[in-house]
PDB file of N, CA and C in Angstrom:
ATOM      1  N   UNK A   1     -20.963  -0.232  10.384  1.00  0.00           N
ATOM      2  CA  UNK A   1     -20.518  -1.609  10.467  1.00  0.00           C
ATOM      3  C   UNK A   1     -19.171  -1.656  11.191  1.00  0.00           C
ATOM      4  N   UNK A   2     -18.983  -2.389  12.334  1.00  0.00           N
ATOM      5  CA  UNK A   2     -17.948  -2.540  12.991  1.00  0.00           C
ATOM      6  C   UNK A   2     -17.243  -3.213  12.379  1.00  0.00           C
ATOM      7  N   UNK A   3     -15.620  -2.829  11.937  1.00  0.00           N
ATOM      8  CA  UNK A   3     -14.601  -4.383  11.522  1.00  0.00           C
ATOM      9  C   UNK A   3     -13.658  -4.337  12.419  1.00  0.00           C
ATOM     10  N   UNK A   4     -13.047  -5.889  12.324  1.00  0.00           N
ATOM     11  CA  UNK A   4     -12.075  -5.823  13.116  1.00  0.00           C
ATOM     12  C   UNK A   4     -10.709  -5.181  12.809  1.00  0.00           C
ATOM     13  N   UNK A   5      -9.725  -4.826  14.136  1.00  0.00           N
ATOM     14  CA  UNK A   5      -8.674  -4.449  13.630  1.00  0.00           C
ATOM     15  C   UNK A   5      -7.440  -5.589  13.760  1.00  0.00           C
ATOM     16  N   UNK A   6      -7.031  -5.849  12.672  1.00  0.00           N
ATOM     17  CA  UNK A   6      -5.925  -6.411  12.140  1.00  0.00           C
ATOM     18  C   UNK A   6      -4.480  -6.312  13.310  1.00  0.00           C
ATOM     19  N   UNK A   7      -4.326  -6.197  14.302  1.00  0.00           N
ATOM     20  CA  UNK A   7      -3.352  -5.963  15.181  1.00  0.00           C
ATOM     21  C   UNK A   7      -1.963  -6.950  14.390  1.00  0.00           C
ATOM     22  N   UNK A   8      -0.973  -6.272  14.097  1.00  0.00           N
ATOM     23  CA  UNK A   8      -0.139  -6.795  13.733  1.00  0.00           C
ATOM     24  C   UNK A   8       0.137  -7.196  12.701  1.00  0.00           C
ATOM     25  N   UNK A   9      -0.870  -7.060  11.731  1.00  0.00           N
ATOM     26  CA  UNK A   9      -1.242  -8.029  10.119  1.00  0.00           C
ATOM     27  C   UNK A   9      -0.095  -6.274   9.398  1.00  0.00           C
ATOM     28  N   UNK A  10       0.639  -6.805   8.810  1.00  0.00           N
ATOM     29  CA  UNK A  10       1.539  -5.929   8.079  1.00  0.00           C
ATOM     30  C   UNK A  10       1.144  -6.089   6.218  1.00  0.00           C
ATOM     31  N   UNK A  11       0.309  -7.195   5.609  1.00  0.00           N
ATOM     32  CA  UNK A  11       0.303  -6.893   4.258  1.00  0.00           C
ATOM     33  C   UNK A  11      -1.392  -6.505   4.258  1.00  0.00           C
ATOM     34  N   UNK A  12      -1.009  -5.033   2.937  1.00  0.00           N
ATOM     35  CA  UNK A  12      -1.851  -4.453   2.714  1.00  0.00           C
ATOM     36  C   UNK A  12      -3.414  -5.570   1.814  1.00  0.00           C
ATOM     37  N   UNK A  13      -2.998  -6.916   1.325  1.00  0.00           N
ATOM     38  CA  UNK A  13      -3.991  -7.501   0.190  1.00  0.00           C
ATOM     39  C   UNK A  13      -4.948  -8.370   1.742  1.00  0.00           C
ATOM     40  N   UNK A  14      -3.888  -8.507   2.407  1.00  0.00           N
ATOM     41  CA  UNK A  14      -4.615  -9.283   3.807  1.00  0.00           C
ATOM     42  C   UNK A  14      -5.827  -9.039   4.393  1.00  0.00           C
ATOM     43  N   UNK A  15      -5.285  -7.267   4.517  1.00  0.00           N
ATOM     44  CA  UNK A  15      -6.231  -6.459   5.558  1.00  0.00           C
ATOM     45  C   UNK A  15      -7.883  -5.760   4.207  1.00  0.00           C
ATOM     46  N   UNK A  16      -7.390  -5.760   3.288  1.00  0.00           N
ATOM     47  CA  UNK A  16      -8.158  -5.406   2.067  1.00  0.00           C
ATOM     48  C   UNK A  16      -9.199  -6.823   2.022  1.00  0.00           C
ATOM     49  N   UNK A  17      -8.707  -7.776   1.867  1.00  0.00           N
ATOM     50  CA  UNK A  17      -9.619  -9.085   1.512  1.00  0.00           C
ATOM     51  C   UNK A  17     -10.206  -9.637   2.136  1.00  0.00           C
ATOM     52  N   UNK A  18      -9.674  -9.010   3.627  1.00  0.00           N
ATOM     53  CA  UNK A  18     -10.565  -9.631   4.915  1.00  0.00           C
ATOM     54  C   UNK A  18     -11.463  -8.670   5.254  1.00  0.00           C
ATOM     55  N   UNK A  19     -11.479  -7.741   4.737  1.00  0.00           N
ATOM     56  CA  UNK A  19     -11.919  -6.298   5.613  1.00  0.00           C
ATOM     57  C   UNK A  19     -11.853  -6.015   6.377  1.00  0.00           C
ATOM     58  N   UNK A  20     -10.681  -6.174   7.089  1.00  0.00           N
ATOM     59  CA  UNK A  20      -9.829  -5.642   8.340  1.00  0.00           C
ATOM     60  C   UNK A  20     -10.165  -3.953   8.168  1.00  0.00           C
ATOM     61  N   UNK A  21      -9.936  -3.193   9.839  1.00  0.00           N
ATOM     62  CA  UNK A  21      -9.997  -1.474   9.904  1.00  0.00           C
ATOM     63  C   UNK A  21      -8.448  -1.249   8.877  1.00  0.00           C
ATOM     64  N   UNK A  22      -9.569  -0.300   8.373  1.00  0.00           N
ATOM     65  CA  UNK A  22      -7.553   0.363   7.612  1.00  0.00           C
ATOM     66  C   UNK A  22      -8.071   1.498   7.560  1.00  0.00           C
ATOM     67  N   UNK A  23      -7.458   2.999   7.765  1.00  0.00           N
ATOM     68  CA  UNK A  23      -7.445   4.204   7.645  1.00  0.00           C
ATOM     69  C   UNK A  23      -6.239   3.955   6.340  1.00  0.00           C
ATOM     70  N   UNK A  24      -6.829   5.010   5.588  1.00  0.00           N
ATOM     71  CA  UNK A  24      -6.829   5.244   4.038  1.00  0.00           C
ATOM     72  C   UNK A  24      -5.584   6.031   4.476  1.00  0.00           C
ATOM     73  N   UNK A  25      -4.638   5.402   3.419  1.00  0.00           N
ATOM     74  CA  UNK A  25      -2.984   6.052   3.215  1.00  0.00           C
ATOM     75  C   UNK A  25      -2.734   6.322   2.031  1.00  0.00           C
ATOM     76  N   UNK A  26      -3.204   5.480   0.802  1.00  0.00           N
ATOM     77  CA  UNK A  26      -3.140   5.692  -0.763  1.00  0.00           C
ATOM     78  C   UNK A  26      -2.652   6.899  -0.903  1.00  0.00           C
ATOM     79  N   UNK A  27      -3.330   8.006  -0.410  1.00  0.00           N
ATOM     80  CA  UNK A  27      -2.682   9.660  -0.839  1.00  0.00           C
ATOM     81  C   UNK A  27      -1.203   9.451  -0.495  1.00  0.00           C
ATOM     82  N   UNK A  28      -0.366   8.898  -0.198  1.00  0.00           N
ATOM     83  CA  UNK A  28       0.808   8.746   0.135  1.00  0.00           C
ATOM     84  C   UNK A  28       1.758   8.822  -1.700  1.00  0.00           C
ATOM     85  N   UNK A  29       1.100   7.476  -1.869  1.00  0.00           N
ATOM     86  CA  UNK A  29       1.644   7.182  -3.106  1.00  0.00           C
ATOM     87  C   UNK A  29       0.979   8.378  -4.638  1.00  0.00           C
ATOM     88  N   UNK A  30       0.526   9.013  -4.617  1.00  0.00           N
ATOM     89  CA  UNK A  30       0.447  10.208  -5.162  1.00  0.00           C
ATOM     90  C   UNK A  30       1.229  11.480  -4.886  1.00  0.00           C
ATOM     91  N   UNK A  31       1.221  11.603  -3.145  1.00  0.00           N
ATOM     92  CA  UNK A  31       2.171  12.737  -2.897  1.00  0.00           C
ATOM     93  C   UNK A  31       3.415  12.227  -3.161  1.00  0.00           C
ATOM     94  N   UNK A  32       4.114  11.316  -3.227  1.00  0.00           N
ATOM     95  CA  UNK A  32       5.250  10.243  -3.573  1.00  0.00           C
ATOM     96  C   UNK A  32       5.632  10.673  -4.850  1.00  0.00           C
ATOM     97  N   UNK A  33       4.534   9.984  -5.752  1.00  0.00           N
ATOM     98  CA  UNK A  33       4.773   9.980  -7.432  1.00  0.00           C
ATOM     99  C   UNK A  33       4.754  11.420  -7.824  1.00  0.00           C
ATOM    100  N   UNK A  34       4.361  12.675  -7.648  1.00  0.00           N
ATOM    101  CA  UNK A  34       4.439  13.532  -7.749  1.00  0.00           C
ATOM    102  C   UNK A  34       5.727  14.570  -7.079  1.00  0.00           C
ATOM    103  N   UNK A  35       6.206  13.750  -6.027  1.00  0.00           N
ATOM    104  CA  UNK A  35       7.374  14.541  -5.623  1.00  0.00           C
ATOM    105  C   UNK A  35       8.708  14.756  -6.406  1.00  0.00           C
ATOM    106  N   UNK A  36       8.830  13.385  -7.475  1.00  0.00           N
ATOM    107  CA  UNK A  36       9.648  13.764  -8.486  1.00  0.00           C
ATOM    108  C   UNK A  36      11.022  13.653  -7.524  1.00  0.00           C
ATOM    109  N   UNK A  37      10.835  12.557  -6.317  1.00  0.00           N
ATOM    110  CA  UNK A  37      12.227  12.922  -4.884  1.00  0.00           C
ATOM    111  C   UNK A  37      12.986  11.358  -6.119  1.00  0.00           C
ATOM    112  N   UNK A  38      14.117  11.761  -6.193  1.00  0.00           N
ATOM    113  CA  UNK A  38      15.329  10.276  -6.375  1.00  0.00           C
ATOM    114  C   UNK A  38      15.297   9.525  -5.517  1.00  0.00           C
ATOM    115  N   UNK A  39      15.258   9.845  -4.252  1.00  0.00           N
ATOM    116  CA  UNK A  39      15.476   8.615  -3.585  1.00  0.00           C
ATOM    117  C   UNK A  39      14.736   9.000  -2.087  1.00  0.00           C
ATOM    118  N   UNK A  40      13.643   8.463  -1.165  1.00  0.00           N
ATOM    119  CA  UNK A  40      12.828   8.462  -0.689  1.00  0.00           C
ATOM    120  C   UNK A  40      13.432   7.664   0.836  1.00  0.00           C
ATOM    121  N   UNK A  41      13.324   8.043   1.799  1.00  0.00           N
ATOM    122  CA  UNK A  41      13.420   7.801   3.028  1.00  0.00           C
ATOM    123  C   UNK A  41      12.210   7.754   4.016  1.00  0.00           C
ATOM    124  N   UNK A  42      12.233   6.364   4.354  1.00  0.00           N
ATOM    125  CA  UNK A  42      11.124   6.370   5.130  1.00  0.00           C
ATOM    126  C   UNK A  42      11.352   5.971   6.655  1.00  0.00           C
ATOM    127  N   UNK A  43      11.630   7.205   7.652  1.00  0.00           N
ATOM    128  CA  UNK A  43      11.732   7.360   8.789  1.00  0.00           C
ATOM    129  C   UNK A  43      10.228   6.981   9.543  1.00  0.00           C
ATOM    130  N   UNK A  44      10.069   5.877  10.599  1.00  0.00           N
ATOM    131  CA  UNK A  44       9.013   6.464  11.756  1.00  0.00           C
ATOM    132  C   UNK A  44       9.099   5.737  12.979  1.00  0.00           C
ATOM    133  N   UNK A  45       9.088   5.761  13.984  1.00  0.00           N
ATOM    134  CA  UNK A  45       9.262   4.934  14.842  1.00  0.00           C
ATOM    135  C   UNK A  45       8.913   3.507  14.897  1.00  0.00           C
ATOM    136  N   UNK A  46       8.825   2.638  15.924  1.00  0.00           N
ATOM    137  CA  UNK A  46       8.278   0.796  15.517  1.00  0.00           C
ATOM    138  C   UNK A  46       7.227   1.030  15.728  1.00  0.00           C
ATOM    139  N   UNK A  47       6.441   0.218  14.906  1.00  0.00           N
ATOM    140  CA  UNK A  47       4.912   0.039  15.172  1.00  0.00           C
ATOM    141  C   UNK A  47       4.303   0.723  14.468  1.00  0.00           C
ATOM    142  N   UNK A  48       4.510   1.976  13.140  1.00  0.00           N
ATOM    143  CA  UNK A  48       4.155   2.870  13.036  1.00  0.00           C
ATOM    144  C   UNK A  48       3.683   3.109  11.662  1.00  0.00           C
ATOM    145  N   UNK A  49       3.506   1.543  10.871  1.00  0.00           N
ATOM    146  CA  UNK A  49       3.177   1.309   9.498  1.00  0.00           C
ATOM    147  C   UNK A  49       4.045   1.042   8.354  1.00  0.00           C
ATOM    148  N   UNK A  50       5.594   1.266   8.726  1.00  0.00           N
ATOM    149  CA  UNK A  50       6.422   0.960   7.629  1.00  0.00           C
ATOM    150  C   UNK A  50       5.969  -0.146   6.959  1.00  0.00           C
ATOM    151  N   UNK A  51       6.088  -0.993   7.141  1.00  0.00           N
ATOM    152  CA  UNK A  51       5.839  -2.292   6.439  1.00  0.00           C
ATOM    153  C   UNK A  51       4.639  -2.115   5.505  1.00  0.00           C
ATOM    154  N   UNK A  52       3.731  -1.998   6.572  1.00  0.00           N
ATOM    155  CA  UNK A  52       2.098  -1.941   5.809  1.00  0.00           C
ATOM    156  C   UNK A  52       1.831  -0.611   4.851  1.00  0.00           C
ATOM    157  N   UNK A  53       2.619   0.200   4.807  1.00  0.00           N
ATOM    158  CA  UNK A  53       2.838   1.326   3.817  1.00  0.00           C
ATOM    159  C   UNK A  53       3.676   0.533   2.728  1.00  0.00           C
ATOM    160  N   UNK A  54       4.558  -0.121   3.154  1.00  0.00           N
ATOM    161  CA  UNK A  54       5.887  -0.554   1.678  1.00  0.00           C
ATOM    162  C   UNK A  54       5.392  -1.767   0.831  1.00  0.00           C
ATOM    163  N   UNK A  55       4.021  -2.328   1.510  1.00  0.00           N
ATOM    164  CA  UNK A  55       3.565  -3.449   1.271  1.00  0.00           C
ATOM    165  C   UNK A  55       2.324  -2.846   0.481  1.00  0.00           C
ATOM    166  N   UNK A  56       1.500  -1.794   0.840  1.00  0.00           N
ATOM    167  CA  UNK A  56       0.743  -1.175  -0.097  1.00  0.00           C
ATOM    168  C   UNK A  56       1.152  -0.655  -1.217  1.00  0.00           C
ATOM    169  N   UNK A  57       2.498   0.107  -1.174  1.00  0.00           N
ATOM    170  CA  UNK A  57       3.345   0.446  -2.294  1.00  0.00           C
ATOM    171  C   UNK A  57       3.453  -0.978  -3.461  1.00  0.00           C
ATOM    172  N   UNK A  58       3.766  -2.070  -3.119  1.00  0.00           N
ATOM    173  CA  UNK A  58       4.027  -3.217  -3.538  1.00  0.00           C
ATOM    174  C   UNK A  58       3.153  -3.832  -4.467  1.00  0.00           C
ATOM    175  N   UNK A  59       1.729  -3.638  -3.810  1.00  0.00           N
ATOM    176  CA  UNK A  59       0.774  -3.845  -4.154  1.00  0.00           C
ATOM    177  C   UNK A  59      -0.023  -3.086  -5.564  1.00  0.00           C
ATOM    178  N   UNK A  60       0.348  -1.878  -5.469  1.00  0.00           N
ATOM    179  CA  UNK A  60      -0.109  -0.869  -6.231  1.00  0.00           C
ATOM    180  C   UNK A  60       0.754  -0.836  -7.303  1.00  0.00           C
ATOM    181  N   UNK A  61       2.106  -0.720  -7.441  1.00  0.00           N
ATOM    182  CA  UNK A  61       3.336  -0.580  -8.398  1.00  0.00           C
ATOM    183  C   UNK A  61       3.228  -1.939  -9.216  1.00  0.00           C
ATOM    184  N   UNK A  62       3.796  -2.848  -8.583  1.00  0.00           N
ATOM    185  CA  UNK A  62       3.795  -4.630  -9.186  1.00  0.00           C
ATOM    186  C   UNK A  62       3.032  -4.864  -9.945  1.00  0.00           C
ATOM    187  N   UNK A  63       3.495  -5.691 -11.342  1.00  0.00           N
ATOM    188  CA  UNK A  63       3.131  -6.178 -12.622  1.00  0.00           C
ATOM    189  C   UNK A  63       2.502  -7.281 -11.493  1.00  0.00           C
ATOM    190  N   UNK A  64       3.143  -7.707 -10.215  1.00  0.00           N
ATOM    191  CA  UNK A  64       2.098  -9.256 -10.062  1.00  0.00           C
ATOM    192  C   UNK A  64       0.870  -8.493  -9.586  1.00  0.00           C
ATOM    193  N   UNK A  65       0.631  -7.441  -9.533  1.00  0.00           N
ATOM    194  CA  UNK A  65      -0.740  -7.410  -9.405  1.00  0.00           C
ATOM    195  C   UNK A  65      -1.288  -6.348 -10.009  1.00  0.00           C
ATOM    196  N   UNK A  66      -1.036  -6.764 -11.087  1.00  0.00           N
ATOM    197  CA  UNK A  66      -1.693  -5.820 -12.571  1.00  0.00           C
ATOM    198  C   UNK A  66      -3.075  -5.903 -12.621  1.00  0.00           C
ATOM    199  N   UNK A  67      -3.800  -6.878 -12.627  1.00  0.00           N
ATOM    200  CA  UNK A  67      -5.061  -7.388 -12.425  1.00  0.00           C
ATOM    201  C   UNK A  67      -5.649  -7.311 -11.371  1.00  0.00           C
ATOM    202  N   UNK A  68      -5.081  -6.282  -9.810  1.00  0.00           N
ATOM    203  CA  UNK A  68      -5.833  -6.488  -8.412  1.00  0.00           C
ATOM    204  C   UNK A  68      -6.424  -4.910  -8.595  1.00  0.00           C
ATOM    205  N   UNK A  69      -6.989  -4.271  -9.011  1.00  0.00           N
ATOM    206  CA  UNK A  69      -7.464  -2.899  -8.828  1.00  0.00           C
ATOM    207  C   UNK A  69      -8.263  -3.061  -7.876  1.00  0.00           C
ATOM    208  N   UNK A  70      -9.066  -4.360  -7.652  1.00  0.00           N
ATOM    209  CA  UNK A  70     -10.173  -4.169  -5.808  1.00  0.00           C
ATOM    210  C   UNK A  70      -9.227  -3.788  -5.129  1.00  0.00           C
ATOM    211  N   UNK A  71      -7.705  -4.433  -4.959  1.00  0.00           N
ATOM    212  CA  UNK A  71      -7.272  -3.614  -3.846  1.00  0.00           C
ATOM    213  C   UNK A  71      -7.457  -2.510  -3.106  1.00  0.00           C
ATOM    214  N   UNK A  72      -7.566  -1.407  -4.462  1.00  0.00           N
ATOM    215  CA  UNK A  72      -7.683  -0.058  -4.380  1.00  0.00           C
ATOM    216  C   UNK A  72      -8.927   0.740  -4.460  1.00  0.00           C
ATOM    217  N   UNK A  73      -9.760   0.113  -4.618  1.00  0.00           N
ATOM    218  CA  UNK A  73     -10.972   0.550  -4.978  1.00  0.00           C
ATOM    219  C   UNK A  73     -11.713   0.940  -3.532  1.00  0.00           C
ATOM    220  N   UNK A  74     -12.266   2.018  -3.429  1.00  0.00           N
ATOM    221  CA  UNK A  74     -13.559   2.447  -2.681  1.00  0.00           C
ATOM    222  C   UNK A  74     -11.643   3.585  -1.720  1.00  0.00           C
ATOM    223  N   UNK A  75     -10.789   3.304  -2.047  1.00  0.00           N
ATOM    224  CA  UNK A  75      -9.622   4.103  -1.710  1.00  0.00           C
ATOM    225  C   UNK A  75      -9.552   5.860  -2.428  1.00  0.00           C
ATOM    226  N   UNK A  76      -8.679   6.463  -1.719  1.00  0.00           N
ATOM    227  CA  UNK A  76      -8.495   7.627  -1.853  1.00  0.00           C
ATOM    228  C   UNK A  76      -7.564   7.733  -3.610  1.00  0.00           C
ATOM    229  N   UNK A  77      -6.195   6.780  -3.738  1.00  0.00           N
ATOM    230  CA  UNK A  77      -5.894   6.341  -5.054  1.00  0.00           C
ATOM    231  C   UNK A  77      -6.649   6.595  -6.240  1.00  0.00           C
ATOM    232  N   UNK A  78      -7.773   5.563  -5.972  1.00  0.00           N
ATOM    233  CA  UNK A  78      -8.789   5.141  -7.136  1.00  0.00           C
ATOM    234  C   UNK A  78      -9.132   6.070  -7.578  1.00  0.00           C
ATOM    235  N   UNK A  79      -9.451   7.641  -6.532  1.00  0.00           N
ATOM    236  CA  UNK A  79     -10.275   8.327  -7.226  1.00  0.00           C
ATOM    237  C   UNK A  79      -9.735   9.053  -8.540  1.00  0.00           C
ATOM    238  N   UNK A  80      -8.599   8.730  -8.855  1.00  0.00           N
ATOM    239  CA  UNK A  80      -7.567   9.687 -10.250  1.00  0.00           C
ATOM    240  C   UNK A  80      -7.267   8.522 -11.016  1.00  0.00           C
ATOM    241  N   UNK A  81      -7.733   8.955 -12.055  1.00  0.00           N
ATOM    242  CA  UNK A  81      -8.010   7.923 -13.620  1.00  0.00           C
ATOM    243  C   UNK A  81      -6.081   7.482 -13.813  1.00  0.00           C
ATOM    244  N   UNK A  82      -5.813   8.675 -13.848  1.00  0.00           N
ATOM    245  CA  UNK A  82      -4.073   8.471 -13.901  1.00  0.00           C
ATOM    246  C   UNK A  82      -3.536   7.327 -13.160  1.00  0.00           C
ATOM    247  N   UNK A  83      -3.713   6.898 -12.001  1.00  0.00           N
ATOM    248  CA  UNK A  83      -3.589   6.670 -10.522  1.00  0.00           C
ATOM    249  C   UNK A  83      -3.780   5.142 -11.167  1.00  0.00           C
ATOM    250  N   UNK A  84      -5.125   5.197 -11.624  1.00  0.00           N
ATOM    251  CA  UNK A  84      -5.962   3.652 -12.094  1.00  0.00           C
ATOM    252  C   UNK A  84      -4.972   3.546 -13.257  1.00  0.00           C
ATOM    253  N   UNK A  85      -5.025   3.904 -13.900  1.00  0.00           N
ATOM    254  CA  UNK A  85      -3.867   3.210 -15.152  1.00  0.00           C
ATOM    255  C   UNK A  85      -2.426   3.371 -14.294  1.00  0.00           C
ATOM    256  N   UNK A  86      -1.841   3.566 -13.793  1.00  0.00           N
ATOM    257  CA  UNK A  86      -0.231   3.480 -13.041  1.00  0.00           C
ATOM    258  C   UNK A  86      -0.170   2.031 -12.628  1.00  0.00           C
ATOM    259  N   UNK A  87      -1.368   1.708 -12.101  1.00  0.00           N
ATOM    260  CA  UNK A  87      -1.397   0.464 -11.098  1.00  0.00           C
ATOM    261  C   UNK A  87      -0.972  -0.856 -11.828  1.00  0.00           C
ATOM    262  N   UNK A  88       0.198  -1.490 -11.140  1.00  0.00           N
ATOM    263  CA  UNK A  88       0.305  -2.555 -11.760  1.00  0.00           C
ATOM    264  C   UNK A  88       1.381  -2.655 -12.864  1.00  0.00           C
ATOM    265  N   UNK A  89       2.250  -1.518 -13.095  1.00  0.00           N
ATOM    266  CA  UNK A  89       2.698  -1.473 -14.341  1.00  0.00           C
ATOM    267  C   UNK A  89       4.453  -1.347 -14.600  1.00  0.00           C
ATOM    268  N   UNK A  90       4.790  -1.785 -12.731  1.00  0.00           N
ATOM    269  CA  UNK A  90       6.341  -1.542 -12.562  1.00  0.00           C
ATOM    270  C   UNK A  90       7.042  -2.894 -11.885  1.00  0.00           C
ATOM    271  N   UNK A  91       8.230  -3.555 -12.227  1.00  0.00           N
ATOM    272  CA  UNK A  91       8.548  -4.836 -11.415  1.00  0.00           C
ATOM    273  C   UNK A  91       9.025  -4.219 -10.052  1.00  0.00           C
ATOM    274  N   UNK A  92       8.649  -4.891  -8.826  1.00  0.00           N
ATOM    275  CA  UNK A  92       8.720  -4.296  -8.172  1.00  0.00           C
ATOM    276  C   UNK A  92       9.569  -5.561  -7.153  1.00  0.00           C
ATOM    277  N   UNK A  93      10.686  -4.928  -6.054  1.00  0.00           N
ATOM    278  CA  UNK A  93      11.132  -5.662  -5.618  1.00  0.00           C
ATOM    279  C   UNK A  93      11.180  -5.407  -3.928  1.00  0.00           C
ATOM    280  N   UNK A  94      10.869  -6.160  -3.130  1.00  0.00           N
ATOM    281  CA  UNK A  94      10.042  -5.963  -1.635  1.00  0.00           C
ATOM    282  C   UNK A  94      10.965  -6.835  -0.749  1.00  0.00           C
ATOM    283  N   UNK A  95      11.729  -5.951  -0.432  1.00  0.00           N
ATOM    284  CA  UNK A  95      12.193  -6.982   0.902  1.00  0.00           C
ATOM    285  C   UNK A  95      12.004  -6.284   2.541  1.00  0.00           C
ATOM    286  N   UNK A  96      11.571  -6.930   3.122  1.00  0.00           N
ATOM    287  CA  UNK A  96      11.558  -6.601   4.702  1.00  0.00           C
ATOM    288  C   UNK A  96      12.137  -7.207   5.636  1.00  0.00           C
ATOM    289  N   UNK A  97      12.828  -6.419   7.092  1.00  0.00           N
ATOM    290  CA  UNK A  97      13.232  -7.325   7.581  1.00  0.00           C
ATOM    291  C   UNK A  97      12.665  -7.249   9.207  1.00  0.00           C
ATOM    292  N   UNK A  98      11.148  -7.116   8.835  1.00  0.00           N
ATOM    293  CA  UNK A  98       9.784  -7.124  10.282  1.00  0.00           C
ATOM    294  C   UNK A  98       9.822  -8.674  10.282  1.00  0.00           C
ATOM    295  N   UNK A  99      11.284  -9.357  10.376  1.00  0.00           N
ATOM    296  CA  UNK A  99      10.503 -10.703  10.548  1.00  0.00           C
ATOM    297  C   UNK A  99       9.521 -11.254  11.778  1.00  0.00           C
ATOM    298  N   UNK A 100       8.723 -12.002  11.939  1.00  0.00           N
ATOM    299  CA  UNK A 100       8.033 -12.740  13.078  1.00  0.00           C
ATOM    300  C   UNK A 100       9.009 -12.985  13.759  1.00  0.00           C
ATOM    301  N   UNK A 101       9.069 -12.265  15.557  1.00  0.00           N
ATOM    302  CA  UNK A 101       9.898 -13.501  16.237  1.00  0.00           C
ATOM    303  C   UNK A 101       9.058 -13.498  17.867  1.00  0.00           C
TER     304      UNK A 101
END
């Protein structure tokens, strides 16, 4: 099944609900939670997913979306029971500054 790709769409619930192309990143936030790092730096050039990585983070962590597990589902995440109970269970605070111009 062909989907389209999302050119430019930066939130992760967008590209999930539309079924936009997404290559699976979830393992991120496991190698993350397991690194046990204080404080996390996220270097990559423009264009290169920051956003749509910090926005999946957002998604996954956040009490506001305690109740979205489709997000994650048919994902690399989902597959660890641990992973499924984490989701949803931290206030989470998101600021970006990819504004539109």
């Amino acid at each position: 099944m062909a989907r389209t790709i999302g050119i430019g769409n930066q939130d992760f619930e967008t590209i999930r609900r539309e079924g936009y192309f997404y290559i699976d990143k979830t393992d991120l936030i496991r190698q993350w939670w397991e690194s046990g790092d204080g404080v996390t730096l996220l270097t990559r050039p423009r264009r290169f997913g920051r956003t749509l990585n910090m926005s999946m983070l957002e998604k996954f962590f956040s009490v506001n979306y305690k109740d979205r597990g489709d997000l994650f589902r048919e994902l690399k995440i989902w597959e660890n029971e641990k992973y499924r109970k984490l989701q949803g269970t931290y206030p989470v605070i998101f600021l970006s500054f990819a504004g539109k111009s």
